[in-house]
PDB file of N, CA and C in Angstrom:
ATOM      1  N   UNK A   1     -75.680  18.557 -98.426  1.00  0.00           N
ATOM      2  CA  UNK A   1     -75.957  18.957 -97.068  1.00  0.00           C
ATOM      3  C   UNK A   1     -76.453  17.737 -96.313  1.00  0.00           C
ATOM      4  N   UNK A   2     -75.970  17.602 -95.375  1.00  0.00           N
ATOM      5  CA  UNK A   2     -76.449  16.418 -94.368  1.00  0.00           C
ATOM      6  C   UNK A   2     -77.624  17.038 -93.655  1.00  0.00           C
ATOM      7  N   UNK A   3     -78.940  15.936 -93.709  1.00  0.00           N
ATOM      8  CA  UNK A   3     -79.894  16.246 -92.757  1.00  0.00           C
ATOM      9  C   UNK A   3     -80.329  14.732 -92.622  1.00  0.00           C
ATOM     10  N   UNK A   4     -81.458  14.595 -91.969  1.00  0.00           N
ATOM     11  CA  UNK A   4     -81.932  13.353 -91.166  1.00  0.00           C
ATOM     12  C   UNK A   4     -82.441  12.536 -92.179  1.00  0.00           C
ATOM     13  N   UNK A   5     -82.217  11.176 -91.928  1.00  0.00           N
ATOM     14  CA  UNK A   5     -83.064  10.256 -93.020  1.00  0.00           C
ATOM     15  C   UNK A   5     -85.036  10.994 -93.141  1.00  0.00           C
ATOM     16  N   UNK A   6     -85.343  11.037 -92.233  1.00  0.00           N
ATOM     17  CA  UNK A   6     -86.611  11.344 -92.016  1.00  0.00           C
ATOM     18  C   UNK A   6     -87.062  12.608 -93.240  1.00  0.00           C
ATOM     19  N   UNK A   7     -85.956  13.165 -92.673  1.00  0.00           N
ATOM     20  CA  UNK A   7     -86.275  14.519 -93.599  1.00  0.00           C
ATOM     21  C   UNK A   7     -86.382  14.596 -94.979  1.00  0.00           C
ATOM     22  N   UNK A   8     -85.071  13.723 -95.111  1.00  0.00           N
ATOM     23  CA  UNK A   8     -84.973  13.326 -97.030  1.00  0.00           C
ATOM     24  C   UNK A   8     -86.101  12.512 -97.729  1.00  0.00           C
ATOM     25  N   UNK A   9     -86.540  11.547 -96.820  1.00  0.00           N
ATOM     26  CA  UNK A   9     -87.456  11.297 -97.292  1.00  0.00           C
ATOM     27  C   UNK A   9     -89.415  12.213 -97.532  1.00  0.00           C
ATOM     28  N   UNK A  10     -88.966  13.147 -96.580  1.00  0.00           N
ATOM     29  CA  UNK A  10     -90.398  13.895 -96.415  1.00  0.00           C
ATOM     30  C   UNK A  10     -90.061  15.213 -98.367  1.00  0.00           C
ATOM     31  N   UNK A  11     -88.693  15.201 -98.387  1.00  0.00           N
ATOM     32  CA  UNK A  11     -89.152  16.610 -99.058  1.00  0.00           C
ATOM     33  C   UNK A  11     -88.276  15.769-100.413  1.00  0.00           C
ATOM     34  N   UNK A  12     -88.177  14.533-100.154  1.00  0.00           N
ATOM     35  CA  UNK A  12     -87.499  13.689-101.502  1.00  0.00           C
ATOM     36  C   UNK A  12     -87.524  14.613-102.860  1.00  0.00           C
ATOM     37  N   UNK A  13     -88.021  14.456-103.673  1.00  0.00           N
ATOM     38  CA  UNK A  13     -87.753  14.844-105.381  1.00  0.00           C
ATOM     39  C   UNK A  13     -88.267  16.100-105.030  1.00  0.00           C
ATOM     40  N   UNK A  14     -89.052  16.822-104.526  1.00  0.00           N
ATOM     41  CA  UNK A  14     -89.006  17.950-104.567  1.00  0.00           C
ATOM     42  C   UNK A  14     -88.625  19.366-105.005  1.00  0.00           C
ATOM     43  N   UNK A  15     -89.576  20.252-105.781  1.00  0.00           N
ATOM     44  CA  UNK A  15     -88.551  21.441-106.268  1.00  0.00           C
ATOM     45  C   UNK A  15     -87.780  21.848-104.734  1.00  0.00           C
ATOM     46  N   UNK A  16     -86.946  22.555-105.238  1.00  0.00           N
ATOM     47  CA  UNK A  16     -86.143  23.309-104.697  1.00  0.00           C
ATOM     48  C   UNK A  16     -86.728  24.652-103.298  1.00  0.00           C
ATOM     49  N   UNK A  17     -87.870  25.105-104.138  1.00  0.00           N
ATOM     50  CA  UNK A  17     -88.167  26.090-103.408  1.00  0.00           C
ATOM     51  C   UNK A  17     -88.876  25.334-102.392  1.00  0.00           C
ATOM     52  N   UNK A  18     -89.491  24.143-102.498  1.00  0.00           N
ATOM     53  CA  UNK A  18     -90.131  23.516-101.523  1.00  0.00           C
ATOM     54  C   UNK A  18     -88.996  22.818-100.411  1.00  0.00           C
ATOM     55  N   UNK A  19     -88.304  22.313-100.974  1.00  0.00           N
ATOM     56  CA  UNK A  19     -86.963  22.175 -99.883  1.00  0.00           C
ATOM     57  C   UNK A  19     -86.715  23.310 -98.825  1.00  0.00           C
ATOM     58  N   UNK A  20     -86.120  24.570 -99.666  1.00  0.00           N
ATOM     59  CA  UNK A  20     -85.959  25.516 -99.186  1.00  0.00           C
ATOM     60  C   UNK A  20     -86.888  26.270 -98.013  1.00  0.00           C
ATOM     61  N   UNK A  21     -88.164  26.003 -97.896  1.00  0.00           N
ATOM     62  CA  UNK A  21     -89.232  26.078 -96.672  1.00  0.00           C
ATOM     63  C   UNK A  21     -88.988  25.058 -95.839  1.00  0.00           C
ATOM     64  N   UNK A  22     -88.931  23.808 -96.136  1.00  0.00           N
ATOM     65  CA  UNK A  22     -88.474  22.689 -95.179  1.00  0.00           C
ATOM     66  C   UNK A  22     -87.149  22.842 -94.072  1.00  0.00           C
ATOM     67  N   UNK A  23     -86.019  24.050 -95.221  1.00  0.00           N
ATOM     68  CA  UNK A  23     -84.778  23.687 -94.165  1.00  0.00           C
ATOM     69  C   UNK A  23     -85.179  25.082 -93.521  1.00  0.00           C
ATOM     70  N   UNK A  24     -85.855  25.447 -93.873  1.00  0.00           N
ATOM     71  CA  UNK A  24     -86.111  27.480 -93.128  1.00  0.00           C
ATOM     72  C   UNK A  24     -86.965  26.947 -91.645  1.00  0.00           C
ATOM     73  N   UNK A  25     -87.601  25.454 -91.833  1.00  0.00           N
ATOM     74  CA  UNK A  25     -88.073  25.251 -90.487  1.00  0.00           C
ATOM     75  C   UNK A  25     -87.481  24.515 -89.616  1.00  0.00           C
ATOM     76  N   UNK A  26     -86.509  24.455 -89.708  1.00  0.00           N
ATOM     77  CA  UNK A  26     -85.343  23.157 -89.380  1.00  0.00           C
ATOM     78  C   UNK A  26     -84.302  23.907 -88.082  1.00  0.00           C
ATOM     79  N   UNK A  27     -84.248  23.265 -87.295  1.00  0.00           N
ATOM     80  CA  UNK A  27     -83.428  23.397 -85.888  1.00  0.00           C
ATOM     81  C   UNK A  27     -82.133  23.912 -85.787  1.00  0.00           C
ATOM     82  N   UNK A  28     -81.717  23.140 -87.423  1.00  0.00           N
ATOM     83  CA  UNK A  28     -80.003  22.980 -87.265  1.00  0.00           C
ATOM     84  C   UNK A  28     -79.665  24.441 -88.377  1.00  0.00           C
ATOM     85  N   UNK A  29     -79.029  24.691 -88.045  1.00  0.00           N
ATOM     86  CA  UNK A  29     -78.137  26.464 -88.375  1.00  0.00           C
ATOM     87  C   UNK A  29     -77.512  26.308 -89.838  1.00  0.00           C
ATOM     88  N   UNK A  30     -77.223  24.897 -90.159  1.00  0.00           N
ATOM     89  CA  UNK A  30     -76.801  24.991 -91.829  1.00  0.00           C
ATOM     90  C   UNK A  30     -77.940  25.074 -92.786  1.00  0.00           C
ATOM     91  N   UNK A  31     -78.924  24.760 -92.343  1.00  0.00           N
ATOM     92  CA  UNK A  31     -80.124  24.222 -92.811  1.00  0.00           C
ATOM     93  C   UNK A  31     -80.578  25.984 -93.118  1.00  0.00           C
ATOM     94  N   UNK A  32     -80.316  26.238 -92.478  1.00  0.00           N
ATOM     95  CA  UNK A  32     -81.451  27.822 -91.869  1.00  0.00           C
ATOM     96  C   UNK A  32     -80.349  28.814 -93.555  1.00  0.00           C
ATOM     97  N   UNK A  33     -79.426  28.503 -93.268  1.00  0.00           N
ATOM     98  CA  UNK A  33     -78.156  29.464 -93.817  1.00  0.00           C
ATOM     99  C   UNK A  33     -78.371  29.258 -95.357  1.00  0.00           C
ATOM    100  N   UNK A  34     -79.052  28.651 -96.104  1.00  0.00           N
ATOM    101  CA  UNK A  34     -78.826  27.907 -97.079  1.00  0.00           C
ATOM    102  C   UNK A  34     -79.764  28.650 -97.958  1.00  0.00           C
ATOM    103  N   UNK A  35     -80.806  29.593 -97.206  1.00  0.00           N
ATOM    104  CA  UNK A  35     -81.326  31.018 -97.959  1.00  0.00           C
ATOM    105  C   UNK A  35     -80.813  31.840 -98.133  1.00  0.00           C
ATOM    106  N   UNK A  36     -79.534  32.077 -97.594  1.00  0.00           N
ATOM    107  CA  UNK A  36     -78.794  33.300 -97.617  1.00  0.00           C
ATOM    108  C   UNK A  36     -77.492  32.768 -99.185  1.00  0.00           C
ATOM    109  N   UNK A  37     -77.785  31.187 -99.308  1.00  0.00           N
ATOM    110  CA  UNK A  37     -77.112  31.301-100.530  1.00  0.00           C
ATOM    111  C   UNK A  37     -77.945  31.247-102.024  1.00  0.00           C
ATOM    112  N   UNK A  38     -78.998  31.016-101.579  1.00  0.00           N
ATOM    113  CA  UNK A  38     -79.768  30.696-102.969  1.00  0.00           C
ATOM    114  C   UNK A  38     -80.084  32.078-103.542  1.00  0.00           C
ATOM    115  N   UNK A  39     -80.093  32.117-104.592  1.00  0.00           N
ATOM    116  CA  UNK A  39     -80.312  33.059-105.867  1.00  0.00           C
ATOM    117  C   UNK A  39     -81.240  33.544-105.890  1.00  0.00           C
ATOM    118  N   UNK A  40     -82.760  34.516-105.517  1.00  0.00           N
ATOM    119  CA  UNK A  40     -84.018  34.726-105.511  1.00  0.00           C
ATOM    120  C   UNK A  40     -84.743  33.334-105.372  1.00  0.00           C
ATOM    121  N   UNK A  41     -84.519  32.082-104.380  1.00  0.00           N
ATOM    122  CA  UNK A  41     -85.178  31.382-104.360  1.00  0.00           C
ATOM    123  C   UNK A  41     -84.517  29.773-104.710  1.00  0.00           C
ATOM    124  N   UNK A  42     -83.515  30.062-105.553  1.00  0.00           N
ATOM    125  CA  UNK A  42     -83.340  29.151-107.080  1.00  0.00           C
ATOM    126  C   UNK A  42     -81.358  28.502-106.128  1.00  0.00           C
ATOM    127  N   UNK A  43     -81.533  27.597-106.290  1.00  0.00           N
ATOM    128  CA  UNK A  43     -80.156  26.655-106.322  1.00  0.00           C
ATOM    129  C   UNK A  43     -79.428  26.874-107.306  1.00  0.00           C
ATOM    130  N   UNK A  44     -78.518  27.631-107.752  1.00  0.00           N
ATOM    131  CA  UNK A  44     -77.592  27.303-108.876  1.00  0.00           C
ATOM    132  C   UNK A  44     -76.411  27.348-108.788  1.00  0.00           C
ATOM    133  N   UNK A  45     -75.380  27.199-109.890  1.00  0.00           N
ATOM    134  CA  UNK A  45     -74.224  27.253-109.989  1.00  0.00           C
ATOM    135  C   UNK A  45     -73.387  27.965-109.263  1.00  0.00           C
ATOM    136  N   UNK A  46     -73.726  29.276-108.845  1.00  0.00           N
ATOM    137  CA  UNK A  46     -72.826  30.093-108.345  1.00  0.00           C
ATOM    138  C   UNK A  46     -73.653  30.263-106.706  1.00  0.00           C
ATOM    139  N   UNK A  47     -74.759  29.577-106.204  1.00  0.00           N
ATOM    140  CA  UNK A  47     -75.262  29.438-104.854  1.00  0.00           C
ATOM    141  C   UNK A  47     -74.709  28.348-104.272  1.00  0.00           C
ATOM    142  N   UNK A  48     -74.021  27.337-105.327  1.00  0.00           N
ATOM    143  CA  UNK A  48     -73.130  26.497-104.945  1.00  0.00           C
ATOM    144  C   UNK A  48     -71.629  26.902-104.621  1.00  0.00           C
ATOM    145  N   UNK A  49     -71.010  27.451-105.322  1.00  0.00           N
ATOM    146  CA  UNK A  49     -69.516  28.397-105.182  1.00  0.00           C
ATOM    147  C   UNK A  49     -69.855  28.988-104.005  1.00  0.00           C
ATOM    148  N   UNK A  50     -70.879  29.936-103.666  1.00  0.00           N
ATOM    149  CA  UNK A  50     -71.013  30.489-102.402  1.00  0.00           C
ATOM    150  C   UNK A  50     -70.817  29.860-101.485  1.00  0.00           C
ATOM    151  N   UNK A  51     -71.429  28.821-100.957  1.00  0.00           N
ATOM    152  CA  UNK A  51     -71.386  27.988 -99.770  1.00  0.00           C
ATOM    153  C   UNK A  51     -70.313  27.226 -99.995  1.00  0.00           C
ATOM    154  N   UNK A  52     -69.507  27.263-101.241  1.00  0.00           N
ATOM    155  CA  UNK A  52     -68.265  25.925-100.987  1.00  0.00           C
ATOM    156  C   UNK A  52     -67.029  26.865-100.653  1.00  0.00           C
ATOM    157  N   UNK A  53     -67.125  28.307-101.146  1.00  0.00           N
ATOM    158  CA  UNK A  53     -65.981  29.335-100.480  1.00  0.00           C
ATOM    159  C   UNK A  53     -66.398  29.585 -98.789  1.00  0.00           C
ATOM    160  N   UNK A  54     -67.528  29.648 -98.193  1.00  0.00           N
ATOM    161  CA  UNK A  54     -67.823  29.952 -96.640  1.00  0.00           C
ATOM    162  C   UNK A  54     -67.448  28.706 -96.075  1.00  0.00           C
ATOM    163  N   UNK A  55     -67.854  27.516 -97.264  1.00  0.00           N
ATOM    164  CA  UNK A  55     -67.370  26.096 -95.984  1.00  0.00           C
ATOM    165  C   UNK A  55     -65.497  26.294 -95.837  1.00  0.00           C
ATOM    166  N   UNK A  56     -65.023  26.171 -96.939  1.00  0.00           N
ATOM    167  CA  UNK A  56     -63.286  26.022 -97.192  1.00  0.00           C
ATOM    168  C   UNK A  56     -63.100  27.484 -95.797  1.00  0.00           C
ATOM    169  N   UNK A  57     -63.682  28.080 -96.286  1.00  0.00           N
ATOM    170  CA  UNK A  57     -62.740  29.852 -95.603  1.00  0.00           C
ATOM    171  C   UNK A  57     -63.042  29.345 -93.923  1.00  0.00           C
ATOM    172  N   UNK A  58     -63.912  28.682 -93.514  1.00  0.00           N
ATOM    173  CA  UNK A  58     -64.366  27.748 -91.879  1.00  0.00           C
ATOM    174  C   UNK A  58     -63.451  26.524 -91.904  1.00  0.00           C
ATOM    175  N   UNK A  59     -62.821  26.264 -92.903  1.00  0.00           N
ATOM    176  CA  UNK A  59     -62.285  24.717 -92.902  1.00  0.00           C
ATOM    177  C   UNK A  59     -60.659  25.118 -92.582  1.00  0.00           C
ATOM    178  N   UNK A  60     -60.567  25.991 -93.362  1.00  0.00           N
ATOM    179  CA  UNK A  60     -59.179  26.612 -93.332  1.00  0.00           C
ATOM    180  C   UNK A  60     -59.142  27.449 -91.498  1.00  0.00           C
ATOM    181  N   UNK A  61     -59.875  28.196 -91.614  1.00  0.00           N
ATOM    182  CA  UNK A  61     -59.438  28.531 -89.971  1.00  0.00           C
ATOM    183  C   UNK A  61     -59.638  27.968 -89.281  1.00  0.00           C
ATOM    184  N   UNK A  62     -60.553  26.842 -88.971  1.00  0.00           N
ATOM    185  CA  UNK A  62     -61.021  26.284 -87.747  1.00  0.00           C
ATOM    186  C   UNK A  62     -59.455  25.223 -87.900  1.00  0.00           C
ATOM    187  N   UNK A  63     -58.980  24.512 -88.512  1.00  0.00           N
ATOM    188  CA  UNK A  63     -58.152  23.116 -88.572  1.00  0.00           C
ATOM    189  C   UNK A  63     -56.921  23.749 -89.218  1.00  0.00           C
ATOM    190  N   UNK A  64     -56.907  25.214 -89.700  1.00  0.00           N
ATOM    191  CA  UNK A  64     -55.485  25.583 -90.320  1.00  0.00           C
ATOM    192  C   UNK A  64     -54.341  24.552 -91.144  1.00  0.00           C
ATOM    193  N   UNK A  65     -55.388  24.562 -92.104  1.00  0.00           N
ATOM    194  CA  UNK A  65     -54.544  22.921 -93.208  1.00  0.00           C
ATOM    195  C   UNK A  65     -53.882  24.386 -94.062  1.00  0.00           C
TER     196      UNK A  65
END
């Protein structure tokens, strides 16, 4: 996920769930969305598949490749 140098450096090595409060306060709308993929909290394998089928299924309609 792209966010600001500033930012990466504030929530650097960080667990996850502490990230996850950082982007819940965050301006930008991908940032915000990124609870609606995590697992009770947790980043994993298939919170990744989630967001890489919503990006493709936006990639595919918006540019129709």
């Amino acid at each position: 996920m792209l966010i600001a140098g500033s930012h990466n450096i504030s929530i650097g090595n960080k667990p996850f769930k502490d990230k996850l409060q950082s982007y819940q306060n965050s301006p930008m709308a991908q940032h915000g969305e990124i609870k609606d993929f995590a697992n009770g909290g947790i980043w994993d394998k298939d919170s990744i598949n989630k967001r890489h089928e919503k990006l493709k299924a936006f990639i595919l309609s918006t540019w129709s490749l």
